[in-house]
Protein backbone atom coordinates (compact mmCIF):
# COMPACT_ATOMS: atom_id res chain seq x y z
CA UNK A 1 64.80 65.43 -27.12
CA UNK A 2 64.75 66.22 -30.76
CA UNK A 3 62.34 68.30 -32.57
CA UNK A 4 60.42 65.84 -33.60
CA UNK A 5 60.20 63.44 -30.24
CA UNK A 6 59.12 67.01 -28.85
CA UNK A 7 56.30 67.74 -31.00
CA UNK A 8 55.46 63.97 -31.07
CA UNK A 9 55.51 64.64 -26.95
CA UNK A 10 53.02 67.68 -27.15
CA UNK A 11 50.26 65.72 -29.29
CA UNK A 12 50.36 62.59 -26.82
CA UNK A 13 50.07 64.77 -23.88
CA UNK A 14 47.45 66.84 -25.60
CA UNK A 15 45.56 63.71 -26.98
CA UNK A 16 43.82 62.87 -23.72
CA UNK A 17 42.58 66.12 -23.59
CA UNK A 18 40.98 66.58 -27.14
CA UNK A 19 39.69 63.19 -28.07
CA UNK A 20 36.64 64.17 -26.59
CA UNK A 21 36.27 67.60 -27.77
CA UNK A 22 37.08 67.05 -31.34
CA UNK A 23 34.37 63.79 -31.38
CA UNK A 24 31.85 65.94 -30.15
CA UNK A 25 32.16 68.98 -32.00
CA UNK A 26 32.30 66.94 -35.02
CA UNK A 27 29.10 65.65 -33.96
CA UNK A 28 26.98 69.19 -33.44
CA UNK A 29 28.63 69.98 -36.85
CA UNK A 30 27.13 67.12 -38.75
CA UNK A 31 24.57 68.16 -41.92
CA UNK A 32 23.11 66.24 -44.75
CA UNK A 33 25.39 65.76 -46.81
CA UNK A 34 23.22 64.29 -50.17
CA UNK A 35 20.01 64.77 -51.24
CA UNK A 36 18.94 61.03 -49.92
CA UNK A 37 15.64 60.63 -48.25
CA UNK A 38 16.13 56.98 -47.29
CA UNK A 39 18.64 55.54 -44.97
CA UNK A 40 19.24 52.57 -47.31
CA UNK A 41 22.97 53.32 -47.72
CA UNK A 42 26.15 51.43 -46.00
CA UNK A 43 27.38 55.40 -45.97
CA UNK A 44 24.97 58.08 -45.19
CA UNK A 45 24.88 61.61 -44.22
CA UNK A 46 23.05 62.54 -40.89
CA UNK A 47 22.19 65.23 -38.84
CA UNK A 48 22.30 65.54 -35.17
CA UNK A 49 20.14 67.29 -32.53
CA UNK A 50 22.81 69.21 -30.96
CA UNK A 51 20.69 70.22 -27.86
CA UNK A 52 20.40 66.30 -27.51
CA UNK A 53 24.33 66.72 -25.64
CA UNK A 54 23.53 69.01 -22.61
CA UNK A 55 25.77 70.90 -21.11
CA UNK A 56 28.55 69.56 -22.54
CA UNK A 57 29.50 71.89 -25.28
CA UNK A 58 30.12 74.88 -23.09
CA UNK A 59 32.97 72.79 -21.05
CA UNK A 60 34.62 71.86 -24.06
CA UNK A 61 34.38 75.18 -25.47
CA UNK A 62 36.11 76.07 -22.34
CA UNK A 63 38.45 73.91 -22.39
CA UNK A 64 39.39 75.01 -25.92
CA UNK A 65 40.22 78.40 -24.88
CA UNK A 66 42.22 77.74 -21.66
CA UNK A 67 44.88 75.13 -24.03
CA UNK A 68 45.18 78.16 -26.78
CA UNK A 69 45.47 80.88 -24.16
CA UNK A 70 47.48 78.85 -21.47
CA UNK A 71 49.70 75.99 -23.20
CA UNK A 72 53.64 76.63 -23.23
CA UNK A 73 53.96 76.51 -26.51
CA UNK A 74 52.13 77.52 -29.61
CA UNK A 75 49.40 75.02 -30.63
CA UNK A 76 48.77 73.80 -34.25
CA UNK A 77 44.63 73.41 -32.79
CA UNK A 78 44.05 72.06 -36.04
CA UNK A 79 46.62 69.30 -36.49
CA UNK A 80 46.20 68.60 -33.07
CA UNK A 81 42.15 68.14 -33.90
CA UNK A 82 42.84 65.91 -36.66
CA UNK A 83 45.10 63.71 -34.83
CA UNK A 84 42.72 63.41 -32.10
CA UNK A 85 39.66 62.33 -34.44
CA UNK A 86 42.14 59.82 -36.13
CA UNK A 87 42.70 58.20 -32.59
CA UNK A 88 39.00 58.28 -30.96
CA UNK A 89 37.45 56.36 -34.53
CA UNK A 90 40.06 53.66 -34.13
CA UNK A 91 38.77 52.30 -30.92
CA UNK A 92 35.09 52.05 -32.21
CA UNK A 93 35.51 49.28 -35.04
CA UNK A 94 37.82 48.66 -38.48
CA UNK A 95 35.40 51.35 -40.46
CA UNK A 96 34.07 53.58 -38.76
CA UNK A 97 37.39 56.02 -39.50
CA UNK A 98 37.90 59.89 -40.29
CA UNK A 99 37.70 61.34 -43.82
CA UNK A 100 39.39 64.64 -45.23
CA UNK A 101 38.29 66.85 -47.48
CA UNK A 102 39.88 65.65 -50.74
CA UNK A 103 39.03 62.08 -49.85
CA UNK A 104 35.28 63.26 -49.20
CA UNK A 105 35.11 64.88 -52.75
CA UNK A 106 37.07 61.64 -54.23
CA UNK A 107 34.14 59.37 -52.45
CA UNK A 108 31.26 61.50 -53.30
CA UNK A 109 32.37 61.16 -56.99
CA UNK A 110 32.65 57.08 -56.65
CA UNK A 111 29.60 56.77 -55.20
CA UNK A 112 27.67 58.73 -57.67
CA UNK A 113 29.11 56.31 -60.48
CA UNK A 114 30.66 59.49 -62.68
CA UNK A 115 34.14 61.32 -62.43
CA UNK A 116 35.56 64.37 -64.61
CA UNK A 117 37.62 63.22 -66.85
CA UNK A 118 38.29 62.65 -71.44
CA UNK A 119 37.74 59.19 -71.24
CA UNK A 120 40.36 56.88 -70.89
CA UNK A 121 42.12 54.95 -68.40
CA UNK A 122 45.54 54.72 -67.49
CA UNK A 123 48.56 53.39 -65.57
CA UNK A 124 51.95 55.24 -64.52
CA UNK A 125 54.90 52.54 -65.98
CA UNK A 126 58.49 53.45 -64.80
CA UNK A 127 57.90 57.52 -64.81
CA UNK A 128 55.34 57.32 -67.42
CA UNK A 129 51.69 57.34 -68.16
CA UNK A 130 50.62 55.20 -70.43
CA UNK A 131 46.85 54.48 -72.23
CA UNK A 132 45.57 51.22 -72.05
CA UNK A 133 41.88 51.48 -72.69
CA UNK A 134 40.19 54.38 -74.19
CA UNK A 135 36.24 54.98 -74.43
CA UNK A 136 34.36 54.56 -77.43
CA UNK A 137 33.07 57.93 -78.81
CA UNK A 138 34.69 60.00 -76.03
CA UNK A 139 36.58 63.32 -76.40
CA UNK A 140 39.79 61.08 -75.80
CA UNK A 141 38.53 58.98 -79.08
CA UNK A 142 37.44 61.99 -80.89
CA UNK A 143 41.09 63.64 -79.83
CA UNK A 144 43.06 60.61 -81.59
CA UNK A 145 44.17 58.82 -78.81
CA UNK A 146 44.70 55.30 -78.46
CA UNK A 147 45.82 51.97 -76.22
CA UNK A 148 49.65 52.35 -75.71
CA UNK A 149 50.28 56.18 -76.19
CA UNK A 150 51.66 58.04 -73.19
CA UNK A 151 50.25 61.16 -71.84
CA UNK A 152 53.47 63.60 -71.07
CA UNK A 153 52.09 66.57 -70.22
CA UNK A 154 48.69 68.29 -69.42
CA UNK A 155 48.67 71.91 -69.50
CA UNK A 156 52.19 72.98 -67.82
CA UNK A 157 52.37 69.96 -65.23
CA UNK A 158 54.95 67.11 -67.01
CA UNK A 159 53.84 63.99 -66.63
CA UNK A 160 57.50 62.21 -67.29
CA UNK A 161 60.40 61.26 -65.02
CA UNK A 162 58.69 63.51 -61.72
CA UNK A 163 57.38 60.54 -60.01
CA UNK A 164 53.34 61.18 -60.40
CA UNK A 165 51.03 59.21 -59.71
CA UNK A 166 47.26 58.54 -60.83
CA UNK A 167 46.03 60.48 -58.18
CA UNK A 168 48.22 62.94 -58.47
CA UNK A 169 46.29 63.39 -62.35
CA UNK A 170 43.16 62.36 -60.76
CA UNK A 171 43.25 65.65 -58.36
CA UNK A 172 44.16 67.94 -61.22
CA UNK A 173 41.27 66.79 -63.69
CA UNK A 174 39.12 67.43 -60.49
CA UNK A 175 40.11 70.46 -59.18
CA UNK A 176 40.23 72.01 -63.14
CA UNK A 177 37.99 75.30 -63.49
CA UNK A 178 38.61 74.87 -67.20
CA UNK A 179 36.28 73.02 -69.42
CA UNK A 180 39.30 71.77 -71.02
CA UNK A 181 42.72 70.81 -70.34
CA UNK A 182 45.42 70.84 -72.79
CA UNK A 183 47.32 67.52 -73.45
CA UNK A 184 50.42 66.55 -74.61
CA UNK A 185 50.38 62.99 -76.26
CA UNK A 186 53.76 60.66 -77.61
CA UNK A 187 51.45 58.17 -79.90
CA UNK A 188 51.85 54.74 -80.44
CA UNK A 189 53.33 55.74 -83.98
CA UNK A 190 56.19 57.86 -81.55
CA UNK A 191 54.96 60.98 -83.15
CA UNK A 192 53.62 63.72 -80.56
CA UNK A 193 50.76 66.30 -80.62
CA UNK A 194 49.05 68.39 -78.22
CA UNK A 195 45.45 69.27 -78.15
CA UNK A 196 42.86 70.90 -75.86
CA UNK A 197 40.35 67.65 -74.67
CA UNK A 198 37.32 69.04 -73.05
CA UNK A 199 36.12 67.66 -69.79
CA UNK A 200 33.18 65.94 -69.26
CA UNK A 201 31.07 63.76 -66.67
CA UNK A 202 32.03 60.08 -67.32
CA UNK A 203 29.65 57.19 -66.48
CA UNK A 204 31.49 54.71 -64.53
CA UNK A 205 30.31 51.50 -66.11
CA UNK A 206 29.51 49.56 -62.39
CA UNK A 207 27.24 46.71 -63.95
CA UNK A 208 26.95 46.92 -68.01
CA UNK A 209 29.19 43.97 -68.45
CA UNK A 210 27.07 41.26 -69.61
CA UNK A 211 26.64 38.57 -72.25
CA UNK A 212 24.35 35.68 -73.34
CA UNK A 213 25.36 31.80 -73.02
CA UNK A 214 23.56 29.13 -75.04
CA UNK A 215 20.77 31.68 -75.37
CA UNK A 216 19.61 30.59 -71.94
CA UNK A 217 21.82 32.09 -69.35
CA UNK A 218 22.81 35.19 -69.07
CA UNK A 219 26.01 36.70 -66.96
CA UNK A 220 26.17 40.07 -65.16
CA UNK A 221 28.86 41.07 -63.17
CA UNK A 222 28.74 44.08 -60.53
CA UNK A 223 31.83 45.84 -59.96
CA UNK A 224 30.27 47.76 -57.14
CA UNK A 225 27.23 49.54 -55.89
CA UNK A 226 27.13 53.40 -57.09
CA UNK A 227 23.84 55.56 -58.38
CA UNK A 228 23.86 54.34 -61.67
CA UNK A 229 24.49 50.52 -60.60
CA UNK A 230 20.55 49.60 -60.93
CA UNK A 231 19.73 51.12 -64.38
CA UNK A 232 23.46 49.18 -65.77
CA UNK A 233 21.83 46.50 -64.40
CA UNK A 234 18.39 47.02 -65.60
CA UNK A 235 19.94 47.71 -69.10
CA UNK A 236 22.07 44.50 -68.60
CA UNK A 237 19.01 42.55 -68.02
CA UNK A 238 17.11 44.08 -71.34
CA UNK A 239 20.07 43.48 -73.59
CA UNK A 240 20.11 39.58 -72.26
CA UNK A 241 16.24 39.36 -72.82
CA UNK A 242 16.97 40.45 -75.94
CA UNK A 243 19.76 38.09 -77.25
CA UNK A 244 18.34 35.33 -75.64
CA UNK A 245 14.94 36.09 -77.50
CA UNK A 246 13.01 35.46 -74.07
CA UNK A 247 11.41 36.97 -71.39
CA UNK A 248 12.81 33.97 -68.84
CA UNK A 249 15.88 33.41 -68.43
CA UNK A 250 18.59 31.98 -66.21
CA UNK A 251 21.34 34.22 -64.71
CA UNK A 252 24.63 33.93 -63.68
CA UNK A 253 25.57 37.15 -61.23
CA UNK A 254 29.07 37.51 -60.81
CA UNK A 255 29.91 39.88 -57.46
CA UNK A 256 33.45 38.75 -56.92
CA UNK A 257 35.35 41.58 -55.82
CA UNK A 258 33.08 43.54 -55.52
CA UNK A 259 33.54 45.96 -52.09
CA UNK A 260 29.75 47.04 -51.64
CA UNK A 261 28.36 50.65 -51.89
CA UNK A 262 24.88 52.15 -51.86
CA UNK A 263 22.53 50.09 -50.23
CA UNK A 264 19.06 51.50 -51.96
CA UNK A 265 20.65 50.32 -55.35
CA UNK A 266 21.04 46.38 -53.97
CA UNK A 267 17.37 46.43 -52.42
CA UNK A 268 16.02 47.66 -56.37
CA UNK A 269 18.32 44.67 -57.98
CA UNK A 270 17.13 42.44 -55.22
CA UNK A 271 13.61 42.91 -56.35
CA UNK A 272 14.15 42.19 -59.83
CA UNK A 273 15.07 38.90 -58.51
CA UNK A 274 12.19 37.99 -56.13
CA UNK A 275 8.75 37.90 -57.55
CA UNK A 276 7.05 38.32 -54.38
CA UNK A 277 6.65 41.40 -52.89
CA UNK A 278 6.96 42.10 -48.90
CA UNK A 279 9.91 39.95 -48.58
CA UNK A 280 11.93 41.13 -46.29
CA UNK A 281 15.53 41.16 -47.66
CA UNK A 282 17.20 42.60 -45.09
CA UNK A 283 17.15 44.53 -41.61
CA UNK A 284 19.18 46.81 -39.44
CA UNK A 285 19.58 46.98 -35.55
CA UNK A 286 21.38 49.18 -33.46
CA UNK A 287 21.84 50.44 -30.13
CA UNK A 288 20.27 53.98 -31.12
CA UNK A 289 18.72 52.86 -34.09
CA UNK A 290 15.11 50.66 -34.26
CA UNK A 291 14.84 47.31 -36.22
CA UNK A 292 14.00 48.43 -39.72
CA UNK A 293 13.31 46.28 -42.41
CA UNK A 294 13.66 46.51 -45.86
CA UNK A 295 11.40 44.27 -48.58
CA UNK A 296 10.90 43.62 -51.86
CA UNK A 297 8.75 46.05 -54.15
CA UNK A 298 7.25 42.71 -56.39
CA UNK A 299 7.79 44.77 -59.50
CA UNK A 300 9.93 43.22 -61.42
CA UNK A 301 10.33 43.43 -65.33
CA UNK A 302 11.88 40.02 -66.36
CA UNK A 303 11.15 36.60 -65.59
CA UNK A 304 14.60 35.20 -63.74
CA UNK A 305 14.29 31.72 -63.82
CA UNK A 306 17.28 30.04 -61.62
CA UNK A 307 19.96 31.93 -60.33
CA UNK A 308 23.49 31.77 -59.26
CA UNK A 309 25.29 33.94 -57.32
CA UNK A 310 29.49 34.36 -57.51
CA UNK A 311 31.30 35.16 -54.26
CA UNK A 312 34.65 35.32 -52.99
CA UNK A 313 36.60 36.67 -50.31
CA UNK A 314 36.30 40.45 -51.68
CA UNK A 315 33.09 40.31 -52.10
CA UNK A 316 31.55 42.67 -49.38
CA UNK A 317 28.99 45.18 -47.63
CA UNK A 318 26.00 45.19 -50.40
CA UNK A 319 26.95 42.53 -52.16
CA UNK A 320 27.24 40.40 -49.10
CA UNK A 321 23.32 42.05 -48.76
CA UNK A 322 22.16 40.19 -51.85
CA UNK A 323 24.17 37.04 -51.41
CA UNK A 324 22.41 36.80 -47.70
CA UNK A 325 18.96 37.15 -48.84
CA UNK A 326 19.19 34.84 -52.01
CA UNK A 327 20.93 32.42 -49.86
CA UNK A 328 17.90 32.48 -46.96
CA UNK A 329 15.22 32.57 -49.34
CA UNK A 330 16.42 29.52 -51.12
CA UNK A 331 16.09 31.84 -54.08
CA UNK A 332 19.43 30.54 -56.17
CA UNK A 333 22.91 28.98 -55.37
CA UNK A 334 25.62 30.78 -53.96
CA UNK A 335 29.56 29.47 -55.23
CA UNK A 336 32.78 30.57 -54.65
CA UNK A 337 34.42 31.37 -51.01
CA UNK A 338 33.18 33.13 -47.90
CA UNK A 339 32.76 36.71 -48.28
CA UNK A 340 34.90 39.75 -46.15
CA UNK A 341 32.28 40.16 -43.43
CA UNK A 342 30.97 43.94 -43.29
CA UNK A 343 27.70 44.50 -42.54
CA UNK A 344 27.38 47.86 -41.03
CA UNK A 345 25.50 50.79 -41.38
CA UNK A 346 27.55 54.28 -41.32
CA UNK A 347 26.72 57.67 -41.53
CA UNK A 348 28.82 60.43 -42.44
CA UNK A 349 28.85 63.42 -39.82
CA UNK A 350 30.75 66.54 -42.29
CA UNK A 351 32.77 68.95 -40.16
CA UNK A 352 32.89 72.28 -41.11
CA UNK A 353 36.56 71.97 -41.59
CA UNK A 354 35.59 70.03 -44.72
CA UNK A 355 36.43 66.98 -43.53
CA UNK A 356 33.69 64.46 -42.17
CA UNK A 357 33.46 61.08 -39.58
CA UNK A 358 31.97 58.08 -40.96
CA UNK A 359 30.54 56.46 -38.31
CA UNK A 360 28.68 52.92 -37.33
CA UNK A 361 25.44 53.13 -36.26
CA UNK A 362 23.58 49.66 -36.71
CA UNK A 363 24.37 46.41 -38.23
CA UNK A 364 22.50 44.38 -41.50
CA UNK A 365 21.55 41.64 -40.71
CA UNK A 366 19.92 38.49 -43.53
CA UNK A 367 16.69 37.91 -43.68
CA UNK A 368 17.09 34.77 -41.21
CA UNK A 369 18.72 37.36 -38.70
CA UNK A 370 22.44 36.21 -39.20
CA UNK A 371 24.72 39.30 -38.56
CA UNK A 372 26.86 40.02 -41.88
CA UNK A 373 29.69 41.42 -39.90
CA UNK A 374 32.41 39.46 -38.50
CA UNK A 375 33.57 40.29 -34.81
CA UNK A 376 36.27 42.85 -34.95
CA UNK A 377 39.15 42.53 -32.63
CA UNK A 378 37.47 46.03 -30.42
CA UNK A 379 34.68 43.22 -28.99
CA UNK A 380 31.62 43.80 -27.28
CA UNK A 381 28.76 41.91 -26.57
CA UNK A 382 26.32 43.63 -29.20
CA UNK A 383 28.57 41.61 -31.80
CA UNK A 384 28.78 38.24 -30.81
CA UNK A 385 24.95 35.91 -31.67
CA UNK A 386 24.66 33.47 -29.19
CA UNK A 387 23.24 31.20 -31.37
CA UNK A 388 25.43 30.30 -34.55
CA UNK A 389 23.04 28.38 -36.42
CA UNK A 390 20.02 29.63 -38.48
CA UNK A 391 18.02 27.56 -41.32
CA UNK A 392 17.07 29.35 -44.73
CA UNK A 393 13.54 30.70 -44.83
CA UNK A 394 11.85 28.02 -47.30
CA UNK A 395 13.51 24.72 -47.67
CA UNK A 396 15.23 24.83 -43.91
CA UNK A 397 18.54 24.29 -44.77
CA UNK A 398 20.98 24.10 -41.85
CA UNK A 399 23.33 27.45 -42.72
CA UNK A 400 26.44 28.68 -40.41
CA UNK A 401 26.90 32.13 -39.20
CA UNK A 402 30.72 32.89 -38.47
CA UNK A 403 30.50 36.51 -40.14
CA UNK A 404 30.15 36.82 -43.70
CA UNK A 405 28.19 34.83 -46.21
CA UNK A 406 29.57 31.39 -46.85
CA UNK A 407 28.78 30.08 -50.22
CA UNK A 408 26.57 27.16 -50.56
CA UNK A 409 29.25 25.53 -52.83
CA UNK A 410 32.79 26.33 -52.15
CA UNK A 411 35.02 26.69 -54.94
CA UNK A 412 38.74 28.02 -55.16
CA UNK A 413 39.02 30.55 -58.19
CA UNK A 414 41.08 29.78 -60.93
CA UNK A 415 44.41 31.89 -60.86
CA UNK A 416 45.07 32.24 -64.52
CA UNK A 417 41.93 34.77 -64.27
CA UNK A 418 43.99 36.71 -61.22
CA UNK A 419 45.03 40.40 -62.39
CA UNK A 420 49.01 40.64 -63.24
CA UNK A 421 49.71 44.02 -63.30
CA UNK A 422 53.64 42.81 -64.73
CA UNK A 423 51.60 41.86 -67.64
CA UNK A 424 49.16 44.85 -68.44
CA UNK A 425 52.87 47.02 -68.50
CA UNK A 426 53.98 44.59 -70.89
CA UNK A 427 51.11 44.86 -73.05
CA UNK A 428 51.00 48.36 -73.18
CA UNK A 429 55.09 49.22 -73.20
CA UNK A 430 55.71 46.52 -76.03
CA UNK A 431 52.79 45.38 -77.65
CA UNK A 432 49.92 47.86 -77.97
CA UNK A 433 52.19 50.91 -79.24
CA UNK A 434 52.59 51.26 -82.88
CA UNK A 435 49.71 48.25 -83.52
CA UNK A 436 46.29 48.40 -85.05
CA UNK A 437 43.67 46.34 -82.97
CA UNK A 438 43.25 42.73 -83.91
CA UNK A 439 39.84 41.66 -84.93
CA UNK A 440 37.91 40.43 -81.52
CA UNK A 441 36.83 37.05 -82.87
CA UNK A 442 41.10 36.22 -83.82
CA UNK A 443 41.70 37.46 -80.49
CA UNK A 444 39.35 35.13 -79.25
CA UNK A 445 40.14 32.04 -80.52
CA UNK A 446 43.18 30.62 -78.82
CA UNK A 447 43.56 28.81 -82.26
CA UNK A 448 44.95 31.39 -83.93
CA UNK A 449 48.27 32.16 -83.08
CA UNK A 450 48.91 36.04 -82.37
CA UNK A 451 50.87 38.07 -85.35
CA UNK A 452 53.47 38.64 -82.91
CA UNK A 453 56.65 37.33 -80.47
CA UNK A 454 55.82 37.17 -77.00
CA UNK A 455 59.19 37.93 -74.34
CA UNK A 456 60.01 34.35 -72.80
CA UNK A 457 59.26 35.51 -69.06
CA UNK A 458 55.47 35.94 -70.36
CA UNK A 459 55.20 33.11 -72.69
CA UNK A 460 52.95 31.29 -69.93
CA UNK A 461 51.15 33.75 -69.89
CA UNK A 462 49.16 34.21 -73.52
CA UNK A 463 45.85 33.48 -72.42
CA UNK A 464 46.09 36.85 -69.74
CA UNK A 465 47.98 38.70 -72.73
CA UNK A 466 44.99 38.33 -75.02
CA UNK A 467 42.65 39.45 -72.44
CA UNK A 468 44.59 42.31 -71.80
CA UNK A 469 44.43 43.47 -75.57
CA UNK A 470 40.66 42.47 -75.62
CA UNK A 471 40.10 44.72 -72.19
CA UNK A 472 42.26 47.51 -74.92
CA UNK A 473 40.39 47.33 -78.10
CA UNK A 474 36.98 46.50 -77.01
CA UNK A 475 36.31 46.91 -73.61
CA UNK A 476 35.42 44.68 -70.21
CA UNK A 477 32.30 42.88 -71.74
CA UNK A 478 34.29 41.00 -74.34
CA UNK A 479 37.08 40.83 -71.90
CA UNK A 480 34.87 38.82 -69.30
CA UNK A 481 33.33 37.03 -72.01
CA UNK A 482 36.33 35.40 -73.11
CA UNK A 483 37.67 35.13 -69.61
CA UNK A 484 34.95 33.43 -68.07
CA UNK A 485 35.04 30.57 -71.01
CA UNK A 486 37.25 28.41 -68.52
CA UNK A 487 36.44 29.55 -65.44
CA UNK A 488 35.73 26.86 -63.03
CA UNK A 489 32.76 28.92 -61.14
CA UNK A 490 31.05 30.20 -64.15
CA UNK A 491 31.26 26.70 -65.87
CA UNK A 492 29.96 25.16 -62.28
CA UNK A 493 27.51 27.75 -62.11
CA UNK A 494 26.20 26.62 -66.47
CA UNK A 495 25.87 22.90 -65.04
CA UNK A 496 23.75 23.67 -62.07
CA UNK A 497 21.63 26.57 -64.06
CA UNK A 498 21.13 23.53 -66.46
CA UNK A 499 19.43 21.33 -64.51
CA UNK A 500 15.93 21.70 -62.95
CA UNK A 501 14.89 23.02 -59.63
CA UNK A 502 18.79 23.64 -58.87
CA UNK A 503 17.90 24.80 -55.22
CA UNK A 504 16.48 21.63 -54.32
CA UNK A 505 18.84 19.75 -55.60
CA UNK A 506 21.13 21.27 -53.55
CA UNK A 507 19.28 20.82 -50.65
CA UNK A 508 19.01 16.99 -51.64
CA UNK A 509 23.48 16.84 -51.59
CA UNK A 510 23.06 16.37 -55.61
CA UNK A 511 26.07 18.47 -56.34
């Protein structure tokens, strides 16, 4: 038996053994984790009772010491620990799962919507990292750098030919004591210069792309569900009120792609959409957890007339929230495809080892009392509904329950709008180095040819190029503003905004 089939050998025969031990311990050592009153979030922290186990903790403690004092060989308890955590989440469901330190730290940062960082962002192309979008007014900015130069060093780490990767830079902005970083920088005029960029908290932008169409209808899109997600949003929703000149508007909500996050941030968009207040938007059940149901606060600051609501397959978790209760409240149209199907509610148990277990405790459910979450190939009873069909709260419209939200207008998305990552390292190897940006309404109109040759294998391809310099020089509003211009859902979703009563209509087969 080789050395590795051995130690391979001593963790399977020591799994039985510590699946249980590690599970539990990780339980008793489970604190809060934020500072979050509510249990409104898909991923919470939670505390356990550990007197609510018994006697149980003494036998495993015992059973601890006899392995370490009695095994034949030395054990790695720790390794062993991990392993054994790994194993016991994957028979409970797809997410409930184990989480280590660094990728605790790397959540907690994503779901706060900010991140250390200068301010730009950034792909590795062949052995290289190059700029392709840089914040306005950042310390990047303010430090001269620009779309299409390469970063090749920061302080003594090279950045060039050592196969890196983002997370590789991602870990050493994060772990960084310094409150600034010295970078080395080839720019896009080949010349390079270093220069110490100080650090700072960056806002991830989650939901402040937005834009007015014909002054009527306005189009958000939500990226995902962090802290800052509802005051983007709220923002979003002045700015439209603002270029539209009106109070009421129509609105266009775009949550394609978007993989879900904080919960208490959905319910506080979700009431600037219903008037009413009580309505219940949502509810969890659970085997150790109570119905509880969440409603709508009725204060809401702008009038939102019709609304439409953009879905697709990766559309998931909170989003799937709000597409569930506009859907049974007859409150707007949904388009697009069926969503993922996750509709659980987790809590994070921290281990004093650092790392943490998120695990499932209930399930959402839509106001109608359709499960979000699809079965999961580890079945039990508590997931499958017995009854499949459920009728929307106001208008009684027949809808399906197979897991996930199905849209109440199916529509395929239209590939040219798909992300080519072949064609962002084009742009930034061969077109954005050494050029000045291009003034946004040229770029814009596909009239006017760009000053430049484009490479036959991407000639196909100009309509994606130009977004990809737009996304470069002026960020993702204007790039979804001028990508959206011929999409099929957003110019299905103008048509139906358009017309009065759009809900009904529906409901009357007149799209």
């Amino acid at each position: 038996m080789t050395p590795k089939e051995n130690q391979k050998y001593k963790y399977k025969t020591l799994e039985p053994l510590l699946l249980a031990v590690s599970m539990v311990i990780g339980m008793f050592l489970g604190y809060n984790l934020f500072d979050n009153k509510n249990d409104l979030s898909l991923l919470s922290a939670s505390t356990l009772d550990p007197s609510s186990s018994g006697t149980g903790m003494g036998r495993i403690e015992e059973i601890i010491r006899v392995v370490e004092n009695s095994y034949v060989d030395v054990v790695d308890s720790e390794n062993i620990s991990l392993k054994a955590i790994e194993a016991i989440v994957q028979q409970l469901d797809p997410h409930s799962s184990y989480i280590s330190a660094d990728e605790l730290e790397e959540y907690n940062q994503k779901m706060q919507g900010k991140h250390k960082g200068i301010g730009i962002e950034s792909k590795f192309i062949e052995d290289s990292l190059y700029v392709n979008y840089v914040v306005p007014e950042s310390n990047a900015e303010k430090a001269g750098i620009k779309p299409g130069d390469v970063i090749l060093r920061i302080e003594d780490d090279t950045l060039v030919n050592k196969n890196r990767n983002i997370k590789f830079v991602q870990e050493l902005l994060r772990k960084t004591e310094n409150g600034s970083l010295e970078f080395e920088v080839l720019s896009s005029g080949a010349e390079k210069f270093s220069k110490k960029i100080a650090l700072t908290e960056i806002e991830s932008q989650s939901a402040s792309s937005h834009y007015v169409i014909d002054n009527n209808h306005g189009y958000i899109k939500i990226k995902r569900f962090s802290a800052n997600t509802y005051d983007q949003f709220f923002k979003s929703l002045e700015s439209i009120s603002e270029k539209a000149g009106k109070d009421e508007f129509n609105l266009i909500l775009d949550l394609r792609d978007n993989p879900g996050g904080f919960v208490p941030q959905t319910l506080r968009i979700l009431s600037q959409l219903f008037p009413t207040k009580d309505r219940v938007l949502s509810f969890t059940e659970g085997e150790h957890r109570k119905r509880k149901e969440y409603k709508s606060s009725g204060r809401n600051f702008y009038k939102v007339k019709n609304l439409v609501v953009l879905i697709n397959e990766n559309s998931a978790s909170a989003s799937e929230i709000i597409a569930g209760a506009v859907q049974d409240w007859d409150r707007g149209v949904l388009i697009g495809q069926a969503t993922y199907g996750k509709g659980l509610v987790q809590e994070i148990f921290p281990l004093k080892t650092g790392g943490a277990i998120r695990l499932t405790v209930a399930r959402y459910a839509t106001p109608s009392g359709r499960f979000i979450q699809k079965p999961y190939e580890i079945q039990n009873d508590a997931q499958l509904q017995a009854d499949s069909t459920f009728y929307t709260k106001k208008l009684k419209r027949k809808i399906q329950n197979n897991g996930g939200i199905i849209p109440d207008l199916e529509m395929e998305m239209n590939q040219e709008s798909e992300y080519n990552s072949e064609i962002t390292d084009y742009v930034c190897q061969r077109i954005l180095p050494g050029r000045s940006a291009i003034d946004l309404e040229k770029l814009m109109d596909e009239n006017i040819p760009l000053p430049f040759e484009i490479t036959d294998k991407f000639g196909s391809s100009i309509r994606k190029i130009r977004a990809e310099l737009i996304y470069s020089w002026y960020g993702k509003k204007a790039y979804y503003e001028y990508f959206q211009k011929r999409d099929p859902l957003v110019l299905k979703a103008i048509e139906i905004l358009s017309k009065d009563d759009p809900v009904k209509r529906l409901a009357s087969n007149e799209f």
